[in-house]
PDB file of N, CA and C in Angstrom:
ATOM      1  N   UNK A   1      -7.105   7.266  15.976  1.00  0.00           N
ATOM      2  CA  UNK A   1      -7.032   8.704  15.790  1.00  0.00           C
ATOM      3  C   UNK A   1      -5.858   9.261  16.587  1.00  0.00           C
ATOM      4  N   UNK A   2      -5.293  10.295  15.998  1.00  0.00           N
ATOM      5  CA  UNK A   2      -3.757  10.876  17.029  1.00  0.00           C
ATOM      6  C   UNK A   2      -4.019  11.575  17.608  1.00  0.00           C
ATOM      7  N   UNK A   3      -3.316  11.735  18.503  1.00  0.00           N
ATOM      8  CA  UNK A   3      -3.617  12.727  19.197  1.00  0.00           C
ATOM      9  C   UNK A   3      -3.075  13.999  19.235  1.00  0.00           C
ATOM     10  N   UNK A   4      -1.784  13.585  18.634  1.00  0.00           N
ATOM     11  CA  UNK A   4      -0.895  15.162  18.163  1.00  0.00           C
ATOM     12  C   UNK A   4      -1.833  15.731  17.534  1.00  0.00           C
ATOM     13  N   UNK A   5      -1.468  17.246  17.765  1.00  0.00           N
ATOM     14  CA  UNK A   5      -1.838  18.686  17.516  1.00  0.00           C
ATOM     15  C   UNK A   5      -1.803  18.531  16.080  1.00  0.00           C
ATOM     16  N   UNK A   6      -2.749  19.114  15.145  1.00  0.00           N
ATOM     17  CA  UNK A   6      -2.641  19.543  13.721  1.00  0.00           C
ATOM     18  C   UNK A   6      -1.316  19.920  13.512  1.00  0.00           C
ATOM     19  N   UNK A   7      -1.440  21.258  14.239  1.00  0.00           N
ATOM     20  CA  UNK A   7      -0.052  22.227  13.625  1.00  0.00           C
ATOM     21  C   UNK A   7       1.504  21.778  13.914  1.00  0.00           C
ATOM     22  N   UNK A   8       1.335  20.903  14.411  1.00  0.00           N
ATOM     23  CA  UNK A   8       2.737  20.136  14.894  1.00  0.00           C
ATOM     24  C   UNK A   8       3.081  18.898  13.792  1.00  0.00           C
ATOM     25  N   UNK A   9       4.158  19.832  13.283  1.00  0.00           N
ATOM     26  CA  UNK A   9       4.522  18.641  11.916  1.00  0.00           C
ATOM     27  C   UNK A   9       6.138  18.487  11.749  1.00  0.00           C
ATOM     28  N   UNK A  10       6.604  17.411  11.283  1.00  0.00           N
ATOM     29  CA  UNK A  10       8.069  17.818  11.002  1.00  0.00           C
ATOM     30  C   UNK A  10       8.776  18.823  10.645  1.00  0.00           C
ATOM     31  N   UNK A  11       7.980  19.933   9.784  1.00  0.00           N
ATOM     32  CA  UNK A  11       8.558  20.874   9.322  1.00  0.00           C
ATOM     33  C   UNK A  11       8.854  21.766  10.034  1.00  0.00           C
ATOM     34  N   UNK A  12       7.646  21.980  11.251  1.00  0.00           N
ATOM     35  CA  UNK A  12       7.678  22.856  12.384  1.00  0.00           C
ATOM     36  C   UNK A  12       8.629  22.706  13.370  1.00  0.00           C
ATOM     37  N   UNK A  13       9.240  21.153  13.569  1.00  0.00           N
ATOM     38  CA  UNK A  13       9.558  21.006  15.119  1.00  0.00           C
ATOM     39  C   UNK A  13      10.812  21.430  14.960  1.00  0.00           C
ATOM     40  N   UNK A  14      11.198  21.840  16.224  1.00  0.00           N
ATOM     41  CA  UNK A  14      12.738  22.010  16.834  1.00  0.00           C
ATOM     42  C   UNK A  14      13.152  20.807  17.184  1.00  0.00           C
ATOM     43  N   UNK A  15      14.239  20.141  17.483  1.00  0.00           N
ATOM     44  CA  UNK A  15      14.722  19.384  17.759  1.00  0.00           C
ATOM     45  C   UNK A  15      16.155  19.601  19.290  1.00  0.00           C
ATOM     46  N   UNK A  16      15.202  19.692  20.032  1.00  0.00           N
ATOM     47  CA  UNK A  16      15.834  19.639  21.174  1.00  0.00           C
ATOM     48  C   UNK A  16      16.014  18.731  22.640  1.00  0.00           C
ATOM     49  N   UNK A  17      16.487  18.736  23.656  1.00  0.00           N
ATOM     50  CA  UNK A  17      16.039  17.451  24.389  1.00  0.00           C
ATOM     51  C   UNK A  17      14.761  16.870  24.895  1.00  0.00           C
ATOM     52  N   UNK A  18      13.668  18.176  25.040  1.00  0.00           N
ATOM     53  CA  UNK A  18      12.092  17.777  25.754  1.00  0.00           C
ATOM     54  C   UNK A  18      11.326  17.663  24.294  1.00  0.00           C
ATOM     55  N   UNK A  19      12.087  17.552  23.064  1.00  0.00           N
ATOM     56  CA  UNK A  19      10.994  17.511  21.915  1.00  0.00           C
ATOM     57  C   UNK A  19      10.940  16.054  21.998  1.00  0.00           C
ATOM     58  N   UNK A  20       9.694  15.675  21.249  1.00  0.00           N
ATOM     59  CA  UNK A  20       8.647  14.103  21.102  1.00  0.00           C
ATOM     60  C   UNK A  20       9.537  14.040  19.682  1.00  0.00           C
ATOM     61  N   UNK A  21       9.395  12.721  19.260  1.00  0.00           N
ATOM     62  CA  UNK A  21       9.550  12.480  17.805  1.00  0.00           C
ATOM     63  C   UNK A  21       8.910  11.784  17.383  1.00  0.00           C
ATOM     64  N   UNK A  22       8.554  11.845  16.395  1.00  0.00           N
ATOM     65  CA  UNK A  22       6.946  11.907  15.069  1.00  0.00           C
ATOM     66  C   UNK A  22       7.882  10.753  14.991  1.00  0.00           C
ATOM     67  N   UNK A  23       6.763   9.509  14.337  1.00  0.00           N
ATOM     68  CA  UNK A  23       7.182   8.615  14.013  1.00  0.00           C
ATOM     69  C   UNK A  23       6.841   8.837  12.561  1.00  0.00           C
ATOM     70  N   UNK A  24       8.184   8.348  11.150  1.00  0.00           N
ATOM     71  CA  UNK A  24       8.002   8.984  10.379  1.00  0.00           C
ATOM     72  C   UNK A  24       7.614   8.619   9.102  1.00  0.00           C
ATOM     73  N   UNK A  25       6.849   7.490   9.349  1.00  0.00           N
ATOM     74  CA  UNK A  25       5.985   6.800   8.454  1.00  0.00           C
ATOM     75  C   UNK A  25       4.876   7.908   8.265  1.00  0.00           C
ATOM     76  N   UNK A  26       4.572   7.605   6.466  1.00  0.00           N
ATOM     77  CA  UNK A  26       3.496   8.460   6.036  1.00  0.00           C
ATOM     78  C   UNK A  26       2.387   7.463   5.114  1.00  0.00           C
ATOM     79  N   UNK A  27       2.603   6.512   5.794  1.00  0.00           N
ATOM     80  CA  UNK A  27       1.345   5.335   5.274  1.00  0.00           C
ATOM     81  C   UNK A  27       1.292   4.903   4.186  1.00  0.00           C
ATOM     82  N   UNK A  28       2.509   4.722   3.291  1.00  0.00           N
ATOM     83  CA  UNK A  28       2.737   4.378   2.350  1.00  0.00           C
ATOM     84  C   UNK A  28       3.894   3.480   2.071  1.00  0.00           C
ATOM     85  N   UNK A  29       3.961   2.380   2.436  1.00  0.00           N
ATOM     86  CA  UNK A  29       4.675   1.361   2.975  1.00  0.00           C
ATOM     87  C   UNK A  29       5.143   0.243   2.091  1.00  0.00           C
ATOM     88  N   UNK A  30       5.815   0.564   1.445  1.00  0.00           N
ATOM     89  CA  UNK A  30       6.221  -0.501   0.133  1.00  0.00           C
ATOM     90  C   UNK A  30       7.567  -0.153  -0.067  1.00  0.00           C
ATOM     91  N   UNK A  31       7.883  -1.328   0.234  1.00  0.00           N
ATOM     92  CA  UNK A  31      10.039  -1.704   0.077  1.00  0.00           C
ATOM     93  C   UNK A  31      10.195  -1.667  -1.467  1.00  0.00           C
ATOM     94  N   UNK A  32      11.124  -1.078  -2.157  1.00  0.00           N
ATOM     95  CA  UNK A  32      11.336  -0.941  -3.545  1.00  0.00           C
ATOM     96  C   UNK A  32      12.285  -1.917  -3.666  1.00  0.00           C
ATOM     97  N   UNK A  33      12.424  -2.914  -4.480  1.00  0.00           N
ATOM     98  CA  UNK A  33      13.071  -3.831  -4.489  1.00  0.00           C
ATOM     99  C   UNK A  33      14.583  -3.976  -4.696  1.00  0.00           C
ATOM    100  N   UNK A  34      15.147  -2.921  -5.583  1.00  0.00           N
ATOM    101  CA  UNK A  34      16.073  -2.362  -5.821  1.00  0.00           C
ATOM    102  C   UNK A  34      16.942  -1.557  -5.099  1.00  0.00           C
ATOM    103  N   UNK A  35      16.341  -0.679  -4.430  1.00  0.00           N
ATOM    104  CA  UNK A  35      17.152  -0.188  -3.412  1.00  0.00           C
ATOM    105  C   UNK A  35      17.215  -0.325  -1.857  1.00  0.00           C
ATOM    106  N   UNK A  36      15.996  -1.210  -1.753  1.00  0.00           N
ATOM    107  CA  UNK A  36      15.867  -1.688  -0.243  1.00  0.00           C
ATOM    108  C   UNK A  36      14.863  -0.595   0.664  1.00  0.00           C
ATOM    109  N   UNK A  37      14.774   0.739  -0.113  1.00  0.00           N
ATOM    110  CA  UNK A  37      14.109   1.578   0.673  1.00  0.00           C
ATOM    111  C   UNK A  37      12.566   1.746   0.855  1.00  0.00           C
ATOM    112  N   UNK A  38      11.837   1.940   1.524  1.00  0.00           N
ATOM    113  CA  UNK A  38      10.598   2.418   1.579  1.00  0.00           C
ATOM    114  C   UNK A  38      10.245   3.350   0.450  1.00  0.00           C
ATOM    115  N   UNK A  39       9.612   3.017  -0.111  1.00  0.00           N
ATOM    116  CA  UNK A  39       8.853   4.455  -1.095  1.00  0.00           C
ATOM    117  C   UNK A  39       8.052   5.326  -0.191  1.00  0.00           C
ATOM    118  N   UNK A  40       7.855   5.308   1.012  1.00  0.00           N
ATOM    119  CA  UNK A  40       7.120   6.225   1.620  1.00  0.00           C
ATOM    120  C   UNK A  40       7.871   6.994   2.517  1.00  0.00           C
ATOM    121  N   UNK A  41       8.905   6.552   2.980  1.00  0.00           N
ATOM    122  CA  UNK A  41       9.479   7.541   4.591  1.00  0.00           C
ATOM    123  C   UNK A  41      11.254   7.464   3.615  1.00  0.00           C
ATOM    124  N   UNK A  42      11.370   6.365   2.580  1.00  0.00           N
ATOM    125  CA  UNK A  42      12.484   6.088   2.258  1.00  0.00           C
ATOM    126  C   UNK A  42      13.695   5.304   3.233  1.00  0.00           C
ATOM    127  N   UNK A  43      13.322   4.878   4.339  1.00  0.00           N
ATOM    128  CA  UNK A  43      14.006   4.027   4.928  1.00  0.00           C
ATOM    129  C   UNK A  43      14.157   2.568   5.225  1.00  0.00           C
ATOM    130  N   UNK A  44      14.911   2.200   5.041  1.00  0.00           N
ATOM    131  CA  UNK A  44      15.374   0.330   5.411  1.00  0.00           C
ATOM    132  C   UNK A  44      14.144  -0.164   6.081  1.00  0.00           C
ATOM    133  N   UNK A  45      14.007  -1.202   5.895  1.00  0.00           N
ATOM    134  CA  UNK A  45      12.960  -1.899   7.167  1.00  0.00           C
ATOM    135  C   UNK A  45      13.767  -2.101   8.365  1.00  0.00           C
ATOM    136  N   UNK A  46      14.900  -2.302   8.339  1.00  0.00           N
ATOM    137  CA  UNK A  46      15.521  -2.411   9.840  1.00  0.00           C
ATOM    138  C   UNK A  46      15.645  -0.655  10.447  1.00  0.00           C
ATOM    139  N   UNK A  47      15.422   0.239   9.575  1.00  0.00           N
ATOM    140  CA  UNK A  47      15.259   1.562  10.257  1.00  0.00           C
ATOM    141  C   UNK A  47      13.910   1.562  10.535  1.00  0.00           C
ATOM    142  N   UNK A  48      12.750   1.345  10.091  1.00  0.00           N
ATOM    143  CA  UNK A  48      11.446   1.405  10.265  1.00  0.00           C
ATOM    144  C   UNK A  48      11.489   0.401  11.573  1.00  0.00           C
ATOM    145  N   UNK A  49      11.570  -0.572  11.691  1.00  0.00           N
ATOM    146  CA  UNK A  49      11.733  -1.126  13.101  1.00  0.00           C
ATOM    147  C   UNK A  49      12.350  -0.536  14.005  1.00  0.00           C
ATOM    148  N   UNK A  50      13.808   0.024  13.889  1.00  0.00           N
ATOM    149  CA  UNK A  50      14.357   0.410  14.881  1.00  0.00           C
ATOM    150  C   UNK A  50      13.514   1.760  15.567  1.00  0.00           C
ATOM    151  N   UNK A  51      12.973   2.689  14.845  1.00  0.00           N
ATOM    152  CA  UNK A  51      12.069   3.861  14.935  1.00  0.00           C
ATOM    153  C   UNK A  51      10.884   3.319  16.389  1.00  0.00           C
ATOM    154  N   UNK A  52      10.451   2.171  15.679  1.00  0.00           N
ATOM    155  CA  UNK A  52       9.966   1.514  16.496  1.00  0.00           C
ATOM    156  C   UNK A  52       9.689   1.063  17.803  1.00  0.00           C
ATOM    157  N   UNK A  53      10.780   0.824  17.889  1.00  0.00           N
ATOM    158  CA  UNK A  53      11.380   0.396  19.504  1.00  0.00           C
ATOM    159  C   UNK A  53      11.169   1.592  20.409  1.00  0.00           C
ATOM    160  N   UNK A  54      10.865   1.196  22.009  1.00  0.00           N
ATOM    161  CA  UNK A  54      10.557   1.941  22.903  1.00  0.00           C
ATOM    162  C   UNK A  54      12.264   2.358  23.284  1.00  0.00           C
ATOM    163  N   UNK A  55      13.404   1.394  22.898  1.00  0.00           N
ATOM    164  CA  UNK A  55      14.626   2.107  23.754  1.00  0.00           C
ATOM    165  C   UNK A  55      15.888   2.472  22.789  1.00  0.00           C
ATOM    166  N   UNK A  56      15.184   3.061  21.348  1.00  0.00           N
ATOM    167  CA  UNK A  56      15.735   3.663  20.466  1.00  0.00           C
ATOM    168  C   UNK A  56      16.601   5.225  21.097  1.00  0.00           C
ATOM    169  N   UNK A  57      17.452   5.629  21.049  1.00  0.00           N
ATOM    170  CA  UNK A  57      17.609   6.587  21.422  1.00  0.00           C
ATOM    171  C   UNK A  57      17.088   8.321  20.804  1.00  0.00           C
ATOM    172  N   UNK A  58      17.114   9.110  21.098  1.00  0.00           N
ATOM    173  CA  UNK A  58      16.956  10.282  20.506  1.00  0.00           C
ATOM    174  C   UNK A  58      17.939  10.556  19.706  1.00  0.00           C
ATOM    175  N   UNK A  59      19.396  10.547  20.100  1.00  0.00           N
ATOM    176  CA  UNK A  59      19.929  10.605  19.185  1.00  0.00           C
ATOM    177  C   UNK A  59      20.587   9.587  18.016  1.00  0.00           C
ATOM    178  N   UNK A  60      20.085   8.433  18.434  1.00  0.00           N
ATOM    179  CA  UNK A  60      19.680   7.572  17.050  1.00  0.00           C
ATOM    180  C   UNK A  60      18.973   8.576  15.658  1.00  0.00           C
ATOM    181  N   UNK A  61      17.994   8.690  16.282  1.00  0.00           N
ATOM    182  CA  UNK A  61      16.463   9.309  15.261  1.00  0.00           C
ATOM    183  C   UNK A  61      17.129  10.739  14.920  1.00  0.00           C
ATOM    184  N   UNK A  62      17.847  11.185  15.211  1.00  0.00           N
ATOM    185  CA  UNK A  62      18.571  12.431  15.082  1.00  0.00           C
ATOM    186  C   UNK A  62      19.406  11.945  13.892  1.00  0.00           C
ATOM    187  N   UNK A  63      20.447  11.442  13.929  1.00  0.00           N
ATOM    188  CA  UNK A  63      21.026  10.819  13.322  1.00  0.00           C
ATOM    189  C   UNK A  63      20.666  10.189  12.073  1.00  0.00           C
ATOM    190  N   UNK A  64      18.912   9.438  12.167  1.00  0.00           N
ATOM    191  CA  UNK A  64      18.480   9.033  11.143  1.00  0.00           C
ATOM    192  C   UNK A  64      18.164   9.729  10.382  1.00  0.00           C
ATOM    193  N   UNK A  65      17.801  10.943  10.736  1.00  0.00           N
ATOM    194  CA  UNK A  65      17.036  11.879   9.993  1.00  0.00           C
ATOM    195  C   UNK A  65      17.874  12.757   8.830  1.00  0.00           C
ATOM    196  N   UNK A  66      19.334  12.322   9.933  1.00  0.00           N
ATOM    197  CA  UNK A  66      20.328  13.390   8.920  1.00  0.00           C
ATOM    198  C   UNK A  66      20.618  12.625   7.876  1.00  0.00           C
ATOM    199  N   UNK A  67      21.405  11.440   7.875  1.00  0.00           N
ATOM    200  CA  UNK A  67      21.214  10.388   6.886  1.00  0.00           C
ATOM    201  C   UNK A  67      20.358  10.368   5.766  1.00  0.00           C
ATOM    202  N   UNK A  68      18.655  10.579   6.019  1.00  0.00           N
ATOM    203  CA  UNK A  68      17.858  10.601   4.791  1.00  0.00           C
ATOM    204  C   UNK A  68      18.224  12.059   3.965  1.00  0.00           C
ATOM    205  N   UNK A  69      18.754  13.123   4.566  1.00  0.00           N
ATOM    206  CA  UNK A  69      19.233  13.945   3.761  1.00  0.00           C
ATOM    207  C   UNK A  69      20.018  13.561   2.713  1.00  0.00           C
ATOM    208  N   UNK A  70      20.719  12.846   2.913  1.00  0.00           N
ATOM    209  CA  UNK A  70      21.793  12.326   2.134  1.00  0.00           C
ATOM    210  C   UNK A  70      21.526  11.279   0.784  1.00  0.00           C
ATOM    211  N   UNK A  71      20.234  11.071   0.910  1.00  0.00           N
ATOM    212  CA  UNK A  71      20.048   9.555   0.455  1.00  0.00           C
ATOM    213  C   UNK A  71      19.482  10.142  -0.939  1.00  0.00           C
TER     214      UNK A  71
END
C-alpha cells in the first residue's frame, strides 16, 4: 500500500528541488515489440531501470520526462 497522499499526482506536482518523484510506472508493463517502448509509462526498459536506481539523478528524471513529450 503507498503511502503518498491521494491528491498528489503527476498532474499536480511542481517540479522543483525539495519535490519527491513519482515513480512512473502505471502497472501496465508490456514492451511493444516494435518500438521497444512500454505500453504503460511508454519508456525503454533501460529507462524503467534507470528510474529505478537509488543514484539516478533528479535531473535525469527531469529530463526523462521531457523526452516522453516528444515521443
Amino acid at each position: 500500500m503507498s503511502k503518498i497522499p491521494k491528491e498528489i499526482t503527476e498532474k499536480n506536482f511542481n517540479i522543483g528541488s525539495h519535490d519527491v518523484y513519482l515513480f512512473p510506472c502505471i502497472g501496465v508493463c508490456s514492451i511493444d515489440s516494435s518500438s521497444g517502448y512500454c505500453l504503460g509509462c511508454n519508456r525503454t526498459l533501460e529507462e524503467v531501470y534507470k528510474w529505478e536506481g537509488p543514484s539516478t539523478s533528479d535531473e535525469w528524471k527531469l529530463k526523462n520526462e521531457e523526452e516522453l513529450k516528444n515521443r
